[in-house]
N, C-alpha and C. Protein backbone atom coordinates (compact mmCIF):
# COMPACT_ATOMS: atom_id res chain seq x y z
N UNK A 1 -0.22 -19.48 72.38
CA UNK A 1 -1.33 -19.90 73.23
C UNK A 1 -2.05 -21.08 72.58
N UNK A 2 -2.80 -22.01 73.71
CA UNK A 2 -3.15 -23.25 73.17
C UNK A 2 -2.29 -24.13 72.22
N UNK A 3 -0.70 -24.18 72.84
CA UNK A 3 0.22 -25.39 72.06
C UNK A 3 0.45 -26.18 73.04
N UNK A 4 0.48 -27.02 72.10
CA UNK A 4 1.13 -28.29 73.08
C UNK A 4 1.71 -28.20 74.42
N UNK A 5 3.27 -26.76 74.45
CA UNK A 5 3.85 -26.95 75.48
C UNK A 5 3.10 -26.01 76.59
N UNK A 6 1.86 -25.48 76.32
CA UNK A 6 0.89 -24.56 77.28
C UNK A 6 0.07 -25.71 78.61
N UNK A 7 -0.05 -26.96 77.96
CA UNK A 7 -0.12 -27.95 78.80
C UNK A 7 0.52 -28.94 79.30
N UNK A 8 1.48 -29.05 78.72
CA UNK A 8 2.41 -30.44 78.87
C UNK A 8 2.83 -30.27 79.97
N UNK A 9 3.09 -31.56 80.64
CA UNK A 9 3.73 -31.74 81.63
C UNK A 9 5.38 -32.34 81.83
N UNK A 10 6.29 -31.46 82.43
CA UNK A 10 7.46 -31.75 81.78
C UNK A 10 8.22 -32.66 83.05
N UNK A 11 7.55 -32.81 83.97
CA UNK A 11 8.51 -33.91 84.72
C UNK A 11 7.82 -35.40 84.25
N UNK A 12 8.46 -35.74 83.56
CA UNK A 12 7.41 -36.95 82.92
C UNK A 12 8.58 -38.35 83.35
N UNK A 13 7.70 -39.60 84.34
CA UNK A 13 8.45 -40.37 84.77
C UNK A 13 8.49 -41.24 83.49
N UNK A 14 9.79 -42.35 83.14
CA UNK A 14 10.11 -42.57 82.03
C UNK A 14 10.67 -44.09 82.07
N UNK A 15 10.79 -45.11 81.29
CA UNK A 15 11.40 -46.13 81.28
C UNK A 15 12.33 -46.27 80.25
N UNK A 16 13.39 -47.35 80.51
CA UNK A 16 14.13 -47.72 79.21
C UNK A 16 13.72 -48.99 78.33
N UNK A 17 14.04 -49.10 77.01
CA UNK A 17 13.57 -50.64 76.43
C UNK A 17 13.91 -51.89 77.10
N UNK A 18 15.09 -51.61 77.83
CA UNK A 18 15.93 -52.73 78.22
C UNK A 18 15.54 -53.14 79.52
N UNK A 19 14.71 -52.02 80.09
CA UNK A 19 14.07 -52.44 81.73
C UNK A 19 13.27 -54.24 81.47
N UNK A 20 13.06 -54.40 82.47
CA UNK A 20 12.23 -55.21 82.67
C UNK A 20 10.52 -55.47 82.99
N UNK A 21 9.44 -55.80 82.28
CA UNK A 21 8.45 -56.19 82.75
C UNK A 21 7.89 -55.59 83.91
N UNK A 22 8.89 -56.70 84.79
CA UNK A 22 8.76 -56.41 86.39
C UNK A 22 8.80 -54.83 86.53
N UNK A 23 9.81 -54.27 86.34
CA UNK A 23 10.07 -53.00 86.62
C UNK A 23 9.20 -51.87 86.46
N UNK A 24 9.06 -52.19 85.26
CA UNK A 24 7.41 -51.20 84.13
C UNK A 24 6.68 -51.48 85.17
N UNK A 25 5.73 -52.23 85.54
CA UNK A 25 5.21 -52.57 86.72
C UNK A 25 5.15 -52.08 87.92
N UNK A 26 6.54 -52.13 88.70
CA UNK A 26 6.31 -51.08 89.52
C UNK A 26 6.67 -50.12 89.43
N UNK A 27 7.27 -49.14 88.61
CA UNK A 27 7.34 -47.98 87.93
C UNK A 27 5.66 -47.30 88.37
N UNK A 28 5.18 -48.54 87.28
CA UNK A 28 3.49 -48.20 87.26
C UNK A 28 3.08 -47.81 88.92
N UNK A 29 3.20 -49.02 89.26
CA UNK A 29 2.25 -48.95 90.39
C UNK A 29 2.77 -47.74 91.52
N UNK A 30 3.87 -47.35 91.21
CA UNK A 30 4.43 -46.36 92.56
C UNK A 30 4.17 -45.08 91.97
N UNK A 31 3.93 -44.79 90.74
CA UNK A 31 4.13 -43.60 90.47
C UNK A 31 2.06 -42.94 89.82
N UNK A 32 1.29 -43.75 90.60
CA UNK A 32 -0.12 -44.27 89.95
C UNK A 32 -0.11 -43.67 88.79
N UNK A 33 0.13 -44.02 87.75
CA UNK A 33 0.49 -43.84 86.49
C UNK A 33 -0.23 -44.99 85.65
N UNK A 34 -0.87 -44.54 84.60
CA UNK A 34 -1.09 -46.10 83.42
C UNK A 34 -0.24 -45.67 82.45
N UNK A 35 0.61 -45.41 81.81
CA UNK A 35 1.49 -45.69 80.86
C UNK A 35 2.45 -45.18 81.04
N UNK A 36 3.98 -45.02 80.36
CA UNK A 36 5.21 -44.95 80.23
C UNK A 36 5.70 -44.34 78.86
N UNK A 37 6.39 -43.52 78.74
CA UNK A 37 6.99 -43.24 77.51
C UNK A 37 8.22 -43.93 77.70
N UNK A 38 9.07 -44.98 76.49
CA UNK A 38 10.02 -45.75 76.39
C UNK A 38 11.27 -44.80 76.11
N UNK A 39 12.46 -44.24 76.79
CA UNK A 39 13.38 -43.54 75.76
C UNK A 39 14.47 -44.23 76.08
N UNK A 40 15.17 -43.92 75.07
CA UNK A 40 16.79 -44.77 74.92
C UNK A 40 17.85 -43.90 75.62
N UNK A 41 19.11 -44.02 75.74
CA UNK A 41 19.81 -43.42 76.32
C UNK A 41 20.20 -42.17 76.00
N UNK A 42 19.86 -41.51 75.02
CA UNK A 42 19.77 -40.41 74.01
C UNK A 42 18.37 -39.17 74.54
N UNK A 43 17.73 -40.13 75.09
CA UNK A 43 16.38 -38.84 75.60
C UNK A 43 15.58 -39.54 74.28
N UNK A 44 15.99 -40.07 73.14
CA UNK A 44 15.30 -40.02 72.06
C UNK A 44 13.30 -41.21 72.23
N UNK A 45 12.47 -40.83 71.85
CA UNK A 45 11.41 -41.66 71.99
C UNK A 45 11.31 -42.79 71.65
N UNK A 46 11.03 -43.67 71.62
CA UNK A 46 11.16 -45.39 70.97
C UNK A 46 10.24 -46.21 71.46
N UNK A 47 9.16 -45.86 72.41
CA UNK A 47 8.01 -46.43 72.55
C UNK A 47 7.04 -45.87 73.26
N UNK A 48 6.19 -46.84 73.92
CA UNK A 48 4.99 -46.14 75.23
C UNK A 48 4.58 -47.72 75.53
N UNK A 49 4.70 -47.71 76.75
CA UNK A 49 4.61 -49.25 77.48
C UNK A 49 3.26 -48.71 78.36
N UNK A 50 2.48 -49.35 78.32
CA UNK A 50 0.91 -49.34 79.04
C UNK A 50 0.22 -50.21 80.35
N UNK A 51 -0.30 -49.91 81.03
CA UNK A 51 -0.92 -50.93 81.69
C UNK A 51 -2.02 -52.21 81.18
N UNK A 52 -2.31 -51.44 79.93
CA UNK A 52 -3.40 -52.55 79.42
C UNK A 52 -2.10 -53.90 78.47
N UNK A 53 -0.66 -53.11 78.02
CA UNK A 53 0.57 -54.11 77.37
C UNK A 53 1.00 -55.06 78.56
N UNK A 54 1.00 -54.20 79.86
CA UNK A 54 1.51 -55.07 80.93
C UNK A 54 0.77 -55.95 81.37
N UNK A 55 -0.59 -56.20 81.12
CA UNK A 55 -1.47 -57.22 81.39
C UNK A 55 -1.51 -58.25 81.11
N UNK A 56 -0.97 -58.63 79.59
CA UNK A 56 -0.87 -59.47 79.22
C UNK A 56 0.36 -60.54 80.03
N UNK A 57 1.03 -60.00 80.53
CA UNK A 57 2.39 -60.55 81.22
C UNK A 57 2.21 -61.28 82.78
N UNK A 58 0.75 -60.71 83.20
CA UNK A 58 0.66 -61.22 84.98
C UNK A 58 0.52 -62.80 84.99
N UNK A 59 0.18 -63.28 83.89
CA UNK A 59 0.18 -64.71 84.21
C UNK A 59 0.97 -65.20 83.75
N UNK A 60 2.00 -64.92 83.37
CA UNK A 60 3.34 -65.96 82.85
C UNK A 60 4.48 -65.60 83.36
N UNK A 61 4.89 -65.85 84.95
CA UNK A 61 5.95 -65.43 85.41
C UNK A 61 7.52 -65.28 84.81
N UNK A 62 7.76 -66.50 83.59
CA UNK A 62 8.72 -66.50 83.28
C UNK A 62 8.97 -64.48 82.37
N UNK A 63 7.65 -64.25 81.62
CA UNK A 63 7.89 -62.99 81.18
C UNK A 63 8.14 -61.99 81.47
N UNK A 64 8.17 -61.64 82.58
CA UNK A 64 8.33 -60.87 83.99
C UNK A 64 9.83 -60.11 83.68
N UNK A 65 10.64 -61.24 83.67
CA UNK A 65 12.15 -61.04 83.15
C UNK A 65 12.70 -60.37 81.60
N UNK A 66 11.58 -60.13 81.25
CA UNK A 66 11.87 -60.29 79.41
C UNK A 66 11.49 -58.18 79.93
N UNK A 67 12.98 -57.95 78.43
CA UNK A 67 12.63 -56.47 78.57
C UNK A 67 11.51 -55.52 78.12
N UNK A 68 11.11 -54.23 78.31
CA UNK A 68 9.99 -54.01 77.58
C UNK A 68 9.75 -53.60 76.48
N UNK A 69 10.62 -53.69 75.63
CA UNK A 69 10.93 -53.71 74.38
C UNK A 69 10.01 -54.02 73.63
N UNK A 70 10.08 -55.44 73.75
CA UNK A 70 9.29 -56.75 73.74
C UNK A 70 7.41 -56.33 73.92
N UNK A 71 7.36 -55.71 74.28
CA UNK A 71 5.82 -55.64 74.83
C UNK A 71 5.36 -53.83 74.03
N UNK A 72 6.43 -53.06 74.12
CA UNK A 72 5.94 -51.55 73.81
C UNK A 72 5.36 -51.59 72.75
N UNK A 73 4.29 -50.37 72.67
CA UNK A 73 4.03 -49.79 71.11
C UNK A 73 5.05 -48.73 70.83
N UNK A 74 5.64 -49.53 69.60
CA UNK A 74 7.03 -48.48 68.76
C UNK A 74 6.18 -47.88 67.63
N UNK A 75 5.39 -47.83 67.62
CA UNK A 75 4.43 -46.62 65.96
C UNK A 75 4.00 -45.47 67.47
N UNK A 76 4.37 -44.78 68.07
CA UNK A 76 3.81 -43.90 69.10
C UNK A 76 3.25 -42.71 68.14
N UNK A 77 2.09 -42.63 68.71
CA UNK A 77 1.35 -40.92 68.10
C UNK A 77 1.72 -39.65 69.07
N UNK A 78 2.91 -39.01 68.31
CA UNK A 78 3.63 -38.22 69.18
C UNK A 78 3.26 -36.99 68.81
N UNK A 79 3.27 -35.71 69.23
CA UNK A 79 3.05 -34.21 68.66
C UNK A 79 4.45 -33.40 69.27
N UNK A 80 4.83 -32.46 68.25
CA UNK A 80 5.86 -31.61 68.49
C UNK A 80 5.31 -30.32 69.75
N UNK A 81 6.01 -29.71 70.06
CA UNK A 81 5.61 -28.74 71.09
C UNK A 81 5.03 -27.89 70.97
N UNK A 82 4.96 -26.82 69.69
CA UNK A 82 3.86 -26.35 69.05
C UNK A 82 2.52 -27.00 68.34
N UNK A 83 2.54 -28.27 68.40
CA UNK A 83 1.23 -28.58 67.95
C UNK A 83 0.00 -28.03 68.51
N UNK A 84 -1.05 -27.73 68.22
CA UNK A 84 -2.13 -27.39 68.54
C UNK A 84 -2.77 -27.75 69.62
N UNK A 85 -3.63 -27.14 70.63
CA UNK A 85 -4.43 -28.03 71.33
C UNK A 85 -5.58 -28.97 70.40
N UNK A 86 -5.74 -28.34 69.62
CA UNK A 86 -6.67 -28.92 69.29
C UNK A 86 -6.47 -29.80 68.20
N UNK A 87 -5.44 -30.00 67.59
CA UNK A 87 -4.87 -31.25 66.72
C UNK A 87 -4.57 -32.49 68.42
N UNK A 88 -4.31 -32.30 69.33
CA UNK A 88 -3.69 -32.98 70.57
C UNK A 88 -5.47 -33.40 70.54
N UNK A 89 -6.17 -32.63 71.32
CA UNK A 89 -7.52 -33.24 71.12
C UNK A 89 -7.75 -34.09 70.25
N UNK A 90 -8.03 -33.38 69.02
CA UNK A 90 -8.22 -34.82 68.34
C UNK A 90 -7.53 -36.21 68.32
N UNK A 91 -6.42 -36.33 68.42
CA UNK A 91 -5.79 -37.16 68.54
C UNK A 91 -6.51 -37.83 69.36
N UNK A 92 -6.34 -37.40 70.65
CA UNK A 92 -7.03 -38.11 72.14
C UNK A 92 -8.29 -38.77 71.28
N UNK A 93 -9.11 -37.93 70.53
CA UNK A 93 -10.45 -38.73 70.18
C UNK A 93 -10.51 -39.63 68.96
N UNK A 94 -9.79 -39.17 68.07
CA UNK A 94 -9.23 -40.13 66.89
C UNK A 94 -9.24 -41.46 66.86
N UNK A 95 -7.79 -41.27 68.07
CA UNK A 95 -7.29 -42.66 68.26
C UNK A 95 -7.52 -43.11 69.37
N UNK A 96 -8.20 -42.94 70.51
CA UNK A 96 -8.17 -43.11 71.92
C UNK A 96 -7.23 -43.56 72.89
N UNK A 97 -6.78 -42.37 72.65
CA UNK A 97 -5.36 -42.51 73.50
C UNK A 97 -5.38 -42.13 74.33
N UNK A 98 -4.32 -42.40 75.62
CA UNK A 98 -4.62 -41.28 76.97
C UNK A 98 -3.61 -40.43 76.87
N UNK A 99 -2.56 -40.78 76.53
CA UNK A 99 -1.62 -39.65 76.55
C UNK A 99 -0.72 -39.70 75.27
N UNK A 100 -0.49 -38.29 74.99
CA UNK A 100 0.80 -37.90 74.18
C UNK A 100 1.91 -37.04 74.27
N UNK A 101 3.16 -38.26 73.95
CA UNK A 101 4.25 -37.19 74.10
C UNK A 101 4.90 -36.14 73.46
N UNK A 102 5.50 -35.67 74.09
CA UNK A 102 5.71 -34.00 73.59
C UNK A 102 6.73 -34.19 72.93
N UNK A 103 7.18 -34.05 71.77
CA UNK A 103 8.84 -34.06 70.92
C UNK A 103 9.28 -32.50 70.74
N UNK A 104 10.82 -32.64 71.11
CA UNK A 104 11.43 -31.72 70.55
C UNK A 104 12.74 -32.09 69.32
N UNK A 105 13.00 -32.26 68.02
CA UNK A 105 13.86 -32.99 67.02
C UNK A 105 14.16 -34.28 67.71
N UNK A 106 13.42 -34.53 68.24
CA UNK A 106 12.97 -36.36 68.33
C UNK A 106 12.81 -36.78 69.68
N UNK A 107 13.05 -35.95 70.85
CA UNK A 107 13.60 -36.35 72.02
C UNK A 107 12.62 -35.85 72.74
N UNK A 108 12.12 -36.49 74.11
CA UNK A 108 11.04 -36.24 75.07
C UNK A 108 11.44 -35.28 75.57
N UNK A 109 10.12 -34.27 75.45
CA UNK A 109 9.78 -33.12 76.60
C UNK A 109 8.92 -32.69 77.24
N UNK A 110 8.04 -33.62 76.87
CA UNK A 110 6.81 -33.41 78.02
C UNK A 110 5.85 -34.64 77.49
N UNK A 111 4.67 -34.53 78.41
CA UNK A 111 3.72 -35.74 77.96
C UNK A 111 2.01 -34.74 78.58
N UNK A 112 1.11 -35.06 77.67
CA UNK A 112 0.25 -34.82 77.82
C UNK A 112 -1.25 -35.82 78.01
N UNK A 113 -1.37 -35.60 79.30
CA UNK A 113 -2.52 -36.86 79.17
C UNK A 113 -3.85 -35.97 78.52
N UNK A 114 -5.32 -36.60 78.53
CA UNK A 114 -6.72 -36.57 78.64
C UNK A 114 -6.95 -35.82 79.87
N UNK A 115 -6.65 -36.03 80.77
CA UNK A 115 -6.92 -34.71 82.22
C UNK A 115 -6.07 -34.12 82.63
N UNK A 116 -4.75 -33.37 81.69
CA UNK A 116 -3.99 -32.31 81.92
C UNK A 116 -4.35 -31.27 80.59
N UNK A 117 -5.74 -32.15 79.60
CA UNK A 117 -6.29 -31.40 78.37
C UNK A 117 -7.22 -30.73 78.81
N UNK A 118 -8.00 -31.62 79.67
CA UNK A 118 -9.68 -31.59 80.59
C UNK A 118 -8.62 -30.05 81.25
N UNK A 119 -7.94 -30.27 82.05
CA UNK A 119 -7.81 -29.42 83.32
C UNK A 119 -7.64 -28.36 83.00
N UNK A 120 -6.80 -27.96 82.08
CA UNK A 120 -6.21 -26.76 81.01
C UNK A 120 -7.62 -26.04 80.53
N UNK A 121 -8.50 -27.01 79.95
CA UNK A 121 -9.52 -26.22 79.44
C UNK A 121 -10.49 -25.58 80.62
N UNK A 122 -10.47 -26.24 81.64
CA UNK A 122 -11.55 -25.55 83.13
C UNK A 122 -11.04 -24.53 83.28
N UNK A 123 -9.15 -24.63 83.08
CA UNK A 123 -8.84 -23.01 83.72
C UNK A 123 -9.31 -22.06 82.81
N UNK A 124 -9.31 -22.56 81.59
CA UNK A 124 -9.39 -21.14 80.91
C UNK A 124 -10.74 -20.66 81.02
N UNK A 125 -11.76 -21.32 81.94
CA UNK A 125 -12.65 -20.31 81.51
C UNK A 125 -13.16 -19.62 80.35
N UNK A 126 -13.43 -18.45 80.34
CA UNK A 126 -13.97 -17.44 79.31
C UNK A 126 -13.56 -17.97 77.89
N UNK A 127 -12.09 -18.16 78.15
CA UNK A 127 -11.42 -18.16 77.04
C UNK A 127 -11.77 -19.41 75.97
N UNK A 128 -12.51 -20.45 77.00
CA UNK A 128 -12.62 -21.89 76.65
C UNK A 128 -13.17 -21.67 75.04
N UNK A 129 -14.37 -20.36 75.13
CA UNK A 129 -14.91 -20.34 73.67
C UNK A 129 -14.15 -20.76 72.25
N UNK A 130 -13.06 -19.86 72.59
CA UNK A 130 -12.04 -19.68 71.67
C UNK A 130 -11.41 -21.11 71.14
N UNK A 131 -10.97 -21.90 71.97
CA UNK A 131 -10.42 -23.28 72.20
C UNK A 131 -11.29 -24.44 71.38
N UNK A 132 -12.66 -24.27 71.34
CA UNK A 132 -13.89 -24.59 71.57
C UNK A 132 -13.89 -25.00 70.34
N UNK A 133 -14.41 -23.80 69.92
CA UNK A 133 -14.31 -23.20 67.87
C UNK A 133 -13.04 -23.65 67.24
N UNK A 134 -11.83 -23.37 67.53
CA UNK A 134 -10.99 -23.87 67.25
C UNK A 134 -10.89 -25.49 66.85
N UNK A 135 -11.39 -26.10 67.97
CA UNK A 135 -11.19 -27.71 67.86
C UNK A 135 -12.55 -27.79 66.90
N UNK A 136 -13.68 -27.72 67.13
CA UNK A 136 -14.34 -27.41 66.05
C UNK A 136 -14.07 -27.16 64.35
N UNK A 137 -13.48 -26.50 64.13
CA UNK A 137 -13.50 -25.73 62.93
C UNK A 137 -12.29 -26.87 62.32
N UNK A 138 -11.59 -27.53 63.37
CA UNK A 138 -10.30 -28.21 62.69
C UNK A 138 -10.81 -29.59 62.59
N UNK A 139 -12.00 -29.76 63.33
CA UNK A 139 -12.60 -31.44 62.89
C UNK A 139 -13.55 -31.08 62.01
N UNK A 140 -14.31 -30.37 60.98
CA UNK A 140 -14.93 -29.87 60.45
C UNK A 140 -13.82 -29.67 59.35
N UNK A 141 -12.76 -29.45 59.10
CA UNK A 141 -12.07 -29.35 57.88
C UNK A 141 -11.24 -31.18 57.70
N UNK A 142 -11.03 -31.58 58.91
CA UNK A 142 -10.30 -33.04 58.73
C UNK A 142 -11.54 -33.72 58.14
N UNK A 143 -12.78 -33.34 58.62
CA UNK A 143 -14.00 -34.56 57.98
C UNK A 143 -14.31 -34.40 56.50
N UNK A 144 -13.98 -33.22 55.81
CA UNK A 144 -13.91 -32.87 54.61
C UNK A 144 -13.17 -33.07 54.07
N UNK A 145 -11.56 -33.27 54.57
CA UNK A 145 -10.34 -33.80 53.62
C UNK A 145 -10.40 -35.29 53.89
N UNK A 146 -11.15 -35.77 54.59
CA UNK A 146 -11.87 -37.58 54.65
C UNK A 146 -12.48 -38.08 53.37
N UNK A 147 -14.05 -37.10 53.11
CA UNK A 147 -14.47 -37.03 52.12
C UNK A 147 -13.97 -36.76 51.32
N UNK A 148 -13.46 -35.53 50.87
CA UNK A 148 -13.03 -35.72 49.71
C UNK A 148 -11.36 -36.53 49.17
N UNK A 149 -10.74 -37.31 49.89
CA UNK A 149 -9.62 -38.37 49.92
C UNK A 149 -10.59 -40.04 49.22
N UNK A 150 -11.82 -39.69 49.87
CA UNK A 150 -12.82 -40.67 49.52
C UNK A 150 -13.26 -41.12 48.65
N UNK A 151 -13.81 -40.09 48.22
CA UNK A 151 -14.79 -39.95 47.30
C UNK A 151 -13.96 -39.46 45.68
């Protein structure tokens, strides 16, 4: 309870490196989606292509053509399927991310945005306490292994 794969969402629409610009694009726009997880022909992870990466591209038609390779973030902040909700939280707040994908020995299995975290926590209700403290108690020990890494 409260792992990773308790929220993830496993039909997760997907691109290849070798697509095109263009494509990422309307990928994006048909599927109202802001980002992409990149995988290779393997299932294996190898990037996350964004709407704020694809921006840079609307005014230079020739780039349009160029694959998205070229444009992805390849350092992706990924979590395994048991990771925590509340290591996934932090993350989201850490680094401000909207979504993270789900790994299983390297390969996509789900993706978790910021409002499939939000939504998860409304259902639980009652239970939210629990969840609560949890994320709590684990940013309360990361701010102490800060300090003392620090100091």
């Amino acid at each position: 309870m409260y792992q990773a794969s308790d929220v993830m969402t496993t039909d997760v629409t997907t691109i290849g490196p070798e697509a095109t610009v263009e494509e990422a694009i309307r990928v994006l726009l048909e599927n109202q989606i802001s980002g992409l997880p990149v995988i290779d022909p393997r299932g294996m992870l190898v990037g996350m292509i964004s709407e704020f990466q694809l921006l840079e591209t609307v005014f230079d038609p020739q780039i349009r053509d160029e694959s998205v390779r070229g444009f992805m973030t390849k350092d992706v902040i990924a979590v395994d399927e048991g990771a925590l909700l509340a290591d996934v939280a932090s993350l989201f707040i850490m680094h401000r991310i909207r979504r993270v994908p789900v790994l299983r020995d390297g390969q996509l299995i789900g993706l978790i945005t910021r409002r499939d975290l939000l939504r998860y926590v409304a259902k639980a209700g009652d239970q939210i306490d629990t969840f609560l403290n949890e994320v709590r108690r684990y940013a309360t020990e990361r701010s102490k292994e800060a300090t003392l890494s620090v100091g």
